[in-house]
PDB file of N, CA and C in Angstrom:
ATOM      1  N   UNK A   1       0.831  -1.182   0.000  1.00  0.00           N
ATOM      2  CA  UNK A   1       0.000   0.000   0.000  1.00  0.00           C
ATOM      3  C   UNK A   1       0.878   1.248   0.000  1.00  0.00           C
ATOM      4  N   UNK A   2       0.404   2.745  -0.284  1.00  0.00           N
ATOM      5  CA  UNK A   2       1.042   3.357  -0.241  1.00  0.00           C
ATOM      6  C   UNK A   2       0.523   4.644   0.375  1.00  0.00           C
ATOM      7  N   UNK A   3       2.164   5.094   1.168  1.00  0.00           N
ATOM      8  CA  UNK A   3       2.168   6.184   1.665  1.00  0.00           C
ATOM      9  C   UNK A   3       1.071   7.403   2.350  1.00  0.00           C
ATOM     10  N   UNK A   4       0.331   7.861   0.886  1.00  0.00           N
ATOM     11  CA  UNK A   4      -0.659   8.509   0.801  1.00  0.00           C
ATOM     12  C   UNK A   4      -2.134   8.141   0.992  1.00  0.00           C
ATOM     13  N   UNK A   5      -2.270   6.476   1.108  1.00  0.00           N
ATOM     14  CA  UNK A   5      -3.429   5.726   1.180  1.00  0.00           C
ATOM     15  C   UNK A   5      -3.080   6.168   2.948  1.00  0.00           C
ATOM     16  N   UNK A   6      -2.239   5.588   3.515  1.00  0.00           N
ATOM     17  CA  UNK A   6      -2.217   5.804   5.177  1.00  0.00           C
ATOM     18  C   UNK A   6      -2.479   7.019   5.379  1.00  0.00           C
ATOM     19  N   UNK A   7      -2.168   8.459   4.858  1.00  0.00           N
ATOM     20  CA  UNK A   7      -2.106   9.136   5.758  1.00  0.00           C
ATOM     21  C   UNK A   7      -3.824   9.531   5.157  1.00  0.00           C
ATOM     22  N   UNK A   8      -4.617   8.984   4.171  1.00  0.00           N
ATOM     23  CA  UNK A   8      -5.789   9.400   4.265  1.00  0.00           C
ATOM     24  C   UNK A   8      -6.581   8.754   5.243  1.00  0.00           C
ATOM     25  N   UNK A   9      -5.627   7.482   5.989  1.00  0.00           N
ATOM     26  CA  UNK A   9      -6.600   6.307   7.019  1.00  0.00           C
ATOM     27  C   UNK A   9      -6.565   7.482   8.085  1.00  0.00           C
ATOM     28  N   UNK A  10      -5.213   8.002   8.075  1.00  0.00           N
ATOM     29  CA  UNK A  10      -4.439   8.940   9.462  1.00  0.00           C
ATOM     30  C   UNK A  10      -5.523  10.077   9.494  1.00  0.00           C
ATOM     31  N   UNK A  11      -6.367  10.700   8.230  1.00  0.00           N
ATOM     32  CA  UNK A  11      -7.336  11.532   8.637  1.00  0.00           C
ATOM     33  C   UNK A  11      -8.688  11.051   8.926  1.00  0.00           C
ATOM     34  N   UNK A  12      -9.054   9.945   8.475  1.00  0.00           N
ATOM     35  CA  UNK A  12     -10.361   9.299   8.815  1.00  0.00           C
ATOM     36  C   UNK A  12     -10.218   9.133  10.007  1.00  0.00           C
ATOM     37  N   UNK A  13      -9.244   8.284  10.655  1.00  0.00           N
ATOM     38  CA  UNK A  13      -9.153   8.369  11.933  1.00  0.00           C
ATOM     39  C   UNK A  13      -9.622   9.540  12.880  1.00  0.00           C
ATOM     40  N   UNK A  14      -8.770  10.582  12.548  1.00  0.00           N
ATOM     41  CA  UNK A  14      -8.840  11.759  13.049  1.00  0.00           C
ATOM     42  C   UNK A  14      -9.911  12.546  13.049  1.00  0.00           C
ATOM     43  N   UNK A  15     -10.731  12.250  12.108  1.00  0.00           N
ATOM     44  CA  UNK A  15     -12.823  12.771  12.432  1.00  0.00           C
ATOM     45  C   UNK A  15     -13.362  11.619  13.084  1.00  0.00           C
ATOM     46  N   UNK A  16     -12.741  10.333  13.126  1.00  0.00           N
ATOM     47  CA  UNK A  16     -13.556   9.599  14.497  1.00  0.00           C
ATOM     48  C   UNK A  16     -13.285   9.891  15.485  1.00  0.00           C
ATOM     49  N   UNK A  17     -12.212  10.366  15.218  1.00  0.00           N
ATOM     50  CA  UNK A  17     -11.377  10.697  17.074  1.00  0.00           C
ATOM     51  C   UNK A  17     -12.322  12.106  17.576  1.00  0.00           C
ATOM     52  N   UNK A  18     -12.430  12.927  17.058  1.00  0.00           N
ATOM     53  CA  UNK A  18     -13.133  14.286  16.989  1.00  0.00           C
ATOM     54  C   UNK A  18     -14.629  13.959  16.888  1.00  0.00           C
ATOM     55  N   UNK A  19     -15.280  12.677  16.953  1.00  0.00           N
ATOM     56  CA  UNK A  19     -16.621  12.184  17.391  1.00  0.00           C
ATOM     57  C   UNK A  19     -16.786  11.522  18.624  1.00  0.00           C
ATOM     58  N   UNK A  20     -15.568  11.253  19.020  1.00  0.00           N
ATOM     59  CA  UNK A  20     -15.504  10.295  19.851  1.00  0.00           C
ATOM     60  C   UNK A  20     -15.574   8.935  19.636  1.00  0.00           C
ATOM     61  N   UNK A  21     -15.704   8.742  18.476  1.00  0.00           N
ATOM     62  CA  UNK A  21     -15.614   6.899  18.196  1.00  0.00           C
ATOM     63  C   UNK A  21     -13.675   6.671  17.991  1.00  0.00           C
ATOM     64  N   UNK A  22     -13.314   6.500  19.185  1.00  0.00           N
ATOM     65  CA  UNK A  22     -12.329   6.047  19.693  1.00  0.00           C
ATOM     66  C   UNK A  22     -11.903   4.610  19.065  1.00  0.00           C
ATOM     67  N   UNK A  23     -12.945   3.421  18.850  1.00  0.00           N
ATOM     68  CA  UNK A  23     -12.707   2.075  18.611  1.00  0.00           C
ATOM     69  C   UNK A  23     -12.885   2.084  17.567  1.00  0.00           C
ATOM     70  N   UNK A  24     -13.432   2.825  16.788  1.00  0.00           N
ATOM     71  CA  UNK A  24     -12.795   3.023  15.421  1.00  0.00           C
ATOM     72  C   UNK A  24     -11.670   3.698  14.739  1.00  0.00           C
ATOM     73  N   UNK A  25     -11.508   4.250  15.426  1.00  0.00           N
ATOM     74  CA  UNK A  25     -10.181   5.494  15.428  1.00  0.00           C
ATOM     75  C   UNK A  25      -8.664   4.483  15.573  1.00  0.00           C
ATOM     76  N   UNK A  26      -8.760   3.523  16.476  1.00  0.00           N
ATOM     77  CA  UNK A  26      -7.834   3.006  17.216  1.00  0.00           C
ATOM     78  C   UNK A  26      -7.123   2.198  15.773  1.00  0.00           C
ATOM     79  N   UNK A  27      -8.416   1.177  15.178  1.00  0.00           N
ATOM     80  CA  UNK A  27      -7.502   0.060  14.203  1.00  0.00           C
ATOM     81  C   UNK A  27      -7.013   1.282  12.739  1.00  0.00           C
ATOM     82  N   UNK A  28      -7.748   1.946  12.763  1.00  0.00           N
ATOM     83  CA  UNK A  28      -7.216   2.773  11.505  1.00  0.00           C
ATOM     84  C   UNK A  28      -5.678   3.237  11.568  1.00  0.00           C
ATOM     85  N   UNK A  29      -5.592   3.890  12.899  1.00  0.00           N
ATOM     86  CA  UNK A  29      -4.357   4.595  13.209  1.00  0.00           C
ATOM     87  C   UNK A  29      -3.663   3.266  12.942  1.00  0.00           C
ATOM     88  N   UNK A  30      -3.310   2.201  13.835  1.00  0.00           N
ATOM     89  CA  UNK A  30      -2.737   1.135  14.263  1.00  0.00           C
ATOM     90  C   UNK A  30      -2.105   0.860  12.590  1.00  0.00           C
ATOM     91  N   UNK A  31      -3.131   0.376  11.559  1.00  0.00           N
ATOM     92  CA  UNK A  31      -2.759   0.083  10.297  1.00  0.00           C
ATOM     93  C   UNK A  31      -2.110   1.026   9.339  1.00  0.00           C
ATOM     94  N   UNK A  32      -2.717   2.596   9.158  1.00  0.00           N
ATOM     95  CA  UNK A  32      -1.495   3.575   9.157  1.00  0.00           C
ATOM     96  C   UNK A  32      -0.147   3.568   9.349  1.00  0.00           C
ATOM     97  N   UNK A  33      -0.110   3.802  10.799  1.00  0.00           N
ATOM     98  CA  UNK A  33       1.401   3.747  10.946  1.00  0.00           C
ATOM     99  C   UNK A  33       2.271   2.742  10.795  1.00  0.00           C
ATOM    100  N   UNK A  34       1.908   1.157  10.508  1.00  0.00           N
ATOM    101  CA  UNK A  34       2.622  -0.015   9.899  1.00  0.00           C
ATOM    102  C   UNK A  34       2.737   0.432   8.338  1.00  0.00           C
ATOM    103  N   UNK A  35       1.842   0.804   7.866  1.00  0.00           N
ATOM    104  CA  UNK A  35       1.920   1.458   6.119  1.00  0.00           C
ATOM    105  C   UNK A  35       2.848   2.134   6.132  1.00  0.00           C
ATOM    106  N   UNK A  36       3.067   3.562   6.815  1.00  0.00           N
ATOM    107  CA  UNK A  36       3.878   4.518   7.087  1.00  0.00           C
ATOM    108  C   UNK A  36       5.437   3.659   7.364  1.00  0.00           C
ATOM    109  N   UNK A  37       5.624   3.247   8.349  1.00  0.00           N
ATOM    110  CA  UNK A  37       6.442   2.681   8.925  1.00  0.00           C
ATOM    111  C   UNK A  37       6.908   1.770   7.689  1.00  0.00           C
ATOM    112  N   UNK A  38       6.778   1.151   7.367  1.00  0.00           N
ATOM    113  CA  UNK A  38       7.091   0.242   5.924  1.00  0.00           C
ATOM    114  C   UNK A  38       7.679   1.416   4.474  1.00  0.00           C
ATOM    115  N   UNK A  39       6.822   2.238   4.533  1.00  0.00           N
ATOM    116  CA  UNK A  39       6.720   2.663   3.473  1.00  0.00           C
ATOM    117  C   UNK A  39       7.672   4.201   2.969  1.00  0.00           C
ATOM    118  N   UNK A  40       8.101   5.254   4.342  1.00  0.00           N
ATOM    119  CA  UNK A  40       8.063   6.205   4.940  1.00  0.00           C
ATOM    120  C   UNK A  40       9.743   5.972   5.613  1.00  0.00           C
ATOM    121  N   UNK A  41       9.639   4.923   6.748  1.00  0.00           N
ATOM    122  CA  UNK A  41      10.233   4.684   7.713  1.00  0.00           C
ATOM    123  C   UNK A  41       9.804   4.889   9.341  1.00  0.00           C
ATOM    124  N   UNK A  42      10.623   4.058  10.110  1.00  0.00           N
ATOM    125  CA  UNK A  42      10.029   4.052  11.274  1.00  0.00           C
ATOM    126  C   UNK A  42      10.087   5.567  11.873  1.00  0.00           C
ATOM    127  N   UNK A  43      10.703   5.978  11.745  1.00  0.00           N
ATOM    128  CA  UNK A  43      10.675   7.572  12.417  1.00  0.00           C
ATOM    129  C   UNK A  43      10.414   8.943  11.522  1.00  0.00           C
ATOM    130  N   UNK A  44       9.913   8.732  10.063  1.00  0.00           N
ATOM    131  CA  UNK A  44       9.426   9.582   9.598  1.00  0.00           C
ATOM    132  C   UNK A  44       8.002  10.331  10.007  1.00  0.00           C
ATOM    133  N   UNK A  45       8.023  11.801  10.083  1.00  0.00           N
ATOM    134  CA  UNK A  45       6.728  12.472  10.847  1.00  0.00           C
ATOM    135  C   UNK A  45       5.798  12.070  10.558  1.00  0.00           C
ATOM    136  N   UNK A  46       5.175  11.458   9.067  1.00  0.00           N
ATOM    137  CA  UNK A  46       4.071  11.178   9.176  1.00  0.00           C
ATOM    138  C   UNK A  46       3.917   9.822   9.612  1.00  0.00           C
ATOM    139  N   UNK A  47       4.974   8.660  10.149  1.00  0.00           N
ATOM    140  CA  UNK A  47       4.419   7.697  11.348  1.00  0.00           C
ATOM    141  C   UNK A  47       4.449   8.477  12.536  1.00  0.00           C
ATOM    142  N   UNK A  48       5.277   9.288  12.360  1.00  0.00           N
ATOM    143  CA  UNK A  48       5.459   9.603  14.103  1.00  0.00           C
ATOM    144  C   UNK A  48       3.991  10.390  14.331  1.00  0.00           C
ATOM    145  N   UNK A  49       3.553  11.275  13.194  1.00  0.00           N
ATOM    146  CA  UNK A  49       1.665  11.739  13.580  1.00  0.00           C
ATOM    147  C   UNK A  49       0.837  10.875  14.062  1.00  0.00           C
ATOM    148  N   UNK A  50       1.032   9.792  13.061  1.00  0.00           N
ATOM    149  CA  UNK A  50      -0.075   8.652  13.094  1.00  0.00           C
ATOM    150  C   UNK A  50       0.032   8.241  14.445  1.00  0.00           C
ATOM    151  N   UNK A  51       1.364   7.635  15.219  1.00  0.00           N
ATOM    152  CA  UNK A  51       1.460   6.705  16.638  1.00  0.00           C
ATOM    153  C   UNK A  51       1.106   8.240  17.361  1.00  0.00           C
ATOM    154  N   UNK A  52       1.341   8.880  17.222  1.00  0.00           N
ATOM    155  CA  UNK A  52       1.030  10.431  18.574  1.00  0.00           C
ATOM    156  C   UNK A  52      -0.390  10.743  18.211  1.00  0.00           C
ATOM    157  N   UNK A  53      -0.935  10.253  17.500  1.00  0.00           N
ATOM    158  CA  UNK A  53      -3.074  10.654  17.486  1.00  0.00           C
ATOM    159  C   UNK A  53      -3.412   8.873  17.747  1.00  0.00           C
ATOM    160  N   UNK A  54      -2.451   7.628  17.915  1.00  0.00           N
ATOM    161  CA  UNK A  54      -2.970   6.414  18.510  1.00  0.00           C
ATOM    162  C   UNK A  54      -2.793   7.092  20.121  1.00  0.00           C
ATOM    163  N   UNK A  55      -1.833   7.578  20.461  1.00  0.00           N
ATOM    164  CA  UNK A  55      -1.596   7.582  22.111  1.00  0.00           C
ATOM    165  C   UNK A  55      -2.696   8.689  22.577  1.00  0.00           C
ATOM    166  N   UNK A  56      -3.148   9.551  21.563  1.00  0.00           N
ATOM    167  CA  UNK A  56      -4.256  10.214  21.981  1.00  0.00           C
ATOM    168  C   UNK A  56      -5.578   9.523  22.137  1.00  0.00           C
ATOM    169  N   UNK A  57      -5.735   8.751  21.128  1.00  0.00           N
ATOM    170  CA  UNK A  57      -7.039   7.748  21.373  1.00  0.00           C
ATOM    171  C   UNK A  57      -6.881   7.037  22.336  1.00  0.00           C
ATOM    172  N   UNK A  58      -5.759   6.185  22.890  1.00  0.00           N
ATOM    173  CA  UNK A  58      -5.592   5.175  23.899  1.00  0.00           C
ATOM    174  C   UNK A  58      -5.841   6.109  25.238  1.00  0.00           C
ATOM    175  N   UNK A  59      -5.231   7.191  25.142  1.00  0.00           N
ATOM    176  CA  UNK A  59      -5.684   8.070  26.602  1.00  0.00           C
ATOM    177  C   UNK A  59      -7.174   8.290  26.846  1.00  0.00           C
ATOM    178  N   UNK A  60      -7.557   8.660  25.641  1.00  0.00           N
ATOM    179  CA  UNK A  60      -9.911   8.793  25.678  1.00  0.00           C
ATOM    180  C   UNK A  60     -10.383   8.078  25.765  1.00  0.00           C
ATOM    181  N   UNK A  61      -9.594   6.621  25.537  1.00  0.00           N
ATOM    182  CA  UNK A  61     -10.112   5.368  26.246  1.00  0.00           C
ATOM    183  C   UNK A  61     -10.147   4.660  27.717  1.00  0.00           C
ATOM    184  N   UNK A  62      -9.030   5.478  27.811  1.00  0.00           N
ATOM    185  CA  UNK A  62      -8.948   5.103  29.385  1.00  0.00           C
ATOM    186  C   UNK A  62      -7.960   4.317  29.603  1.00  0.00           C
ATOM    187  N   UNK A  63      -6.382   3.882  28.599  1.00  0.00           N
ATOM    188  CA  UNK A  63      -5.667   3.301  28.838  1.00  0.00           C
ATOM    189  C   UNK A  63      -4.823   4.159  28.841  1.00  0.00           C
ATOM    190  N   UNK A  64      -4.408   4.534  30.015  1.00  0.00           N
ATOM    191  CA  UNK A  64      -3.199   5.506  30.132  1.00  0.00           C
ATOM    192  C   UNK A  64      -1.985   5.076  30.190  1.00  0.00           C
ATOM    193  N   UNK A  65      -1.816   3.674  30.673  1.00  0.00           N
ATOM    194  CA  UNK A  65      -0.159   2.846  30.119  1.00  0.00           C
ATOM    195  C   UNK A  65      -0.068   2.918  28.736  1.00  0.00           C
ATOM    196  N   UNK A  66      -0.976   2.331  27.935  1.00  0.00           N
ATOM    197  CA  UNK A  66      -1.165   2.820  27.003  1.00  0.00           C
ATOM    198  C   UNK A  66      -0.264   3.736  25.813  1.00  0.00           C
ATOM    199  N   UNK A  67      -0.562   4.641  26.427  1.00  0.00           N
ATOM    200  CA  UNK A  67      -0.738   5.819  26.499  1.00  0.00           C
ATOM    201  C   UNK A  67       0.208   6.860  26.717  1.00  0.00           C
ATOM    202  N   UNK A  68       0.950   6.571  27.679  1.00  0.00           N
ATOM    203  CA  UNK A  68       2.191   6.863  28.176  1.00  0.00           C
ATOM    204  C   UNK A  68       3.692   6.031  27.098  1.00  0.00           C
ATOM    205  N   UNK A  69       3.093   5.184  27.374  1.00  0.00           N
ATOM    206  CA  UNK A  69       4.435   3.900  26.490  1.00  0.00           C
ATOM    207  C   UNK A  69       4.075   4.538  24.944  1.00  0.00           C
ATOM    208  N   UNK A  70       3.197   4.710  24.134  1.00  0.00           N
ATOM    209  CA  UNK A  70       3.310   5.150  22.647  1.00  0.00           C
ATOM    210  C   UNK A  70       3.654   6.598  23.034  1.00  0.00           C
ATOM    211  N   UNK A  71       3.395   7.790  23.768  1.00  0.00           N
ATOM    212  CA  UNK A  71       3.949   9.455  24.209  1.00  0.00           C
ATOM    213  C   UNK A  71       5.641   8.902  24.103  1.00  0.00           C
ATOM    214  N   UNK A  72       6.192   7.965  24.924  1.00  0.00           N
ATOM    215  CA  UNK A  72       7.663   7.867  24.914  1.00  0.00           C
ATOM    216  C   UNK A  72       8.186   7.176  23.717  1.00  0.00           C
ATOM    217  N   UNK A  73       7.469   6.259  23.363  1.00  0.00           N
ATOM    218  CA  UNK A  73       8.176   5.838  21.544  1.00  0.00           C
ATOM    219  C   UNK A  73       7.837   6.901  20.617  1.00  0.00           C
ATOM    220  N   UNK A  74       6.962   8.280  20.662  1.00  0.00           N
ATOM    221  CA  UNK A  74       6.607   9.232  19.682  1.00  0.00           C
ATOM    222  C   UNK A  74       7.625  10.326  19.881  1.00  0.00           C
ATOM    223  N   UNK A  75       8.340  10.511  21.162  1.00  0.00           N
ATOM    224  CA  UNK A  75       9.114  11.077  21.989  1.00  0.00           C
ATOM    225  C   UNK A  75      10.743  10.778  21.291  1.00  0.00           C
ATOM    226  N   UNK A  76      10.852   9.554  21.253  1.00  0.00           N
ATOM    227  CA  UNK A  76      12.364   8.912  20.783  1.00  0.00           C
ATOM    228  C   UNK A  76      12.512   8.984  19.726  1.00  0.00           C
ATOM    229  N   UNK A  77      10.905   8.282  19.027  1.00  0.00           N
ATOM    230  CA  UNK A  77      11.011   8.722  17.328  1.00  0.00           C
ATOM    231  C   UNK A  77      11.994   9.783  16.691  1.00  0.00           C
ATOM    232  N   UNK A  78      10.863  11.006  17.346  1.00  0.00           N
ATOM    233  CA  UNK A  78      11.157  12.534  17.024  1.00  0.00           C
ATOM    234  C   UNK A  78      13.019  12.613  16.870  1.00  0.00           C
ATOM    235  N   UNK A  79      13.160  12.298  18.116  1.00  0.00           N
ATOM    236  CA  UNK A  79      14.646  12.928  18.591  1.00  0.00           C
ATOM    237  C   UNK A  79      15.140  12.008  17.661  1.00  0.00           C
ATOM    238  N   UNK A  80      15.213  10.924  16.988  1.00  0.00           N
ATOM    239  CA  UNK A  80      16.098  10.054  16.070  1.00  0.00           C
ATOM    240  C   UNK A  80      15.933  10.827  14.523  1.00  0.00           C
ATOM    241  N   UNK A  81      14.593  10.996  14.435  1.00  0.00           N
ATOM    242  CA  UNK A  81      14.598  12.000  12.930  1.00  0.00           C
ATOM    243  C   UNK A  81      15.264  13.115  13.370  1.00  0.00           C
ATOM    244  N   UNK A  82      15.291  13.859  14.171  1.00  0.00           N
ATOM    245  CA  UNK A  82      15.649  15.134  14.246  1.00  0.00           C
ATOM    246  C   UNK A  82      16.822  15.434  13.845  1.00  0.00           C
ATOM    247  N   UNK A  83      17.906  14.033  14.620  1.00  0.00           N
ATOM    248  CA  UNK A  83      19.359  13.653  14.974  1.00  0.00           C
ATOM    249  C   UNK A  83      19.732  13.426  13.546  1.00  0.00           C
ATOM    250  N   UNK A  84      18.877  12.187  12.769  1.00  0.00           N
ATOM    251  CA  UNK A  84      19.186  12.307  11.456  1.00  0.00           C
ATOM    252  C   UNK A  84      19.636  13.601  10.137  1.00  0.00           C
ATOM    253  N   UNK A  85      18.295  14.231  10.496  1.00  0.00           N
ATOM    254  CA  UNK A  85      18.354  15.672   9.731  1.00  0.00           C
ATOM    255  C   UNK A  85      19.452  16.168  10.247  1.00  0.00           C
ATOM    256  N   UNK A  86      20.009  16.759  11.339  1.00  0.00           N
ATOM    257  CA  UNK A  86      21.570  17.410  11.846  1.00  0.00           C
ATOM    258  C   UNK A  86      22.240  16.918  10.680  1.00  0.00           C
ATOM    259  N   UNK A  87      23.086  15.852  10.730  1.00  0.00           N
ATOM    260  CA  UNK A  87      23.687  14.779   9.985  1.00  0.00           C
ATOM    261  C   UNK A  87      23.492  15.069   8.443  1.00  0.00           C
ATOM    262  N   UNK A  88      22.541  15.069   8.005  1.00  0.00           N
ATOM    263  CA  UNK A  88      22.025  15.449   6.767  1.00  0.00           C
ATOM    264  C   UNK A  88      22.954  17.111   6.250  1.00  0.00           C
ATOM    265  N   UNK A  89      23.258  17.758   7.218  1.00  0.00           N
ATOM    266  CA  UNK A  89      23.695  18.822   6.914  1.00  0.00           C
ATOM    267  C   UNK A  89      24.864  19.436   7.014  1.00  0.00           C
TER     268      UNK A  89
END
């Protein structure tokens, strides 16, 4: 699949999330960011969007481990692209 197919899942998601249908929100993101992640790379921004609007849904659900554990892999992501780009220059 490609790229641009995920990040249109990454906005569908994102008007369920903004309804509150959370359990629908959840598998969209989830399959996104494996697209992304495959397709993109693991620490490119648009996975790192996709897993940082899953840790937002997992928190409106009420799983705050959750929740916390995807905030710190969206957290490390960042700082590894960031570190990359330096390097780049």
């Amino acid at each position: 699949m490609h790229h641009e197919y995920a990040t249109a899942m990454n906005n569908v998601a994102t008007l369920y999330q903004a309804l509150g249908r959370y359990g629908e929100a959840e598998p969209l993101l989830e399959q996104a960011s494996k697209i992304q992640q495959r397709t993109l790379g693991h620490d490119h921004p648009h996975t790192v969007a996709s897993l940082s609007n899953l840790a937002t849904v997992y928190e409106a659900m009420g799983q705050s481990e959750r929740a916390k554990a995807m905030q710190s892999l969206v957290a490390q992501m960042k700082r590894t692209w960031e570190e990359k780009q330096r390097k780049r220059k």
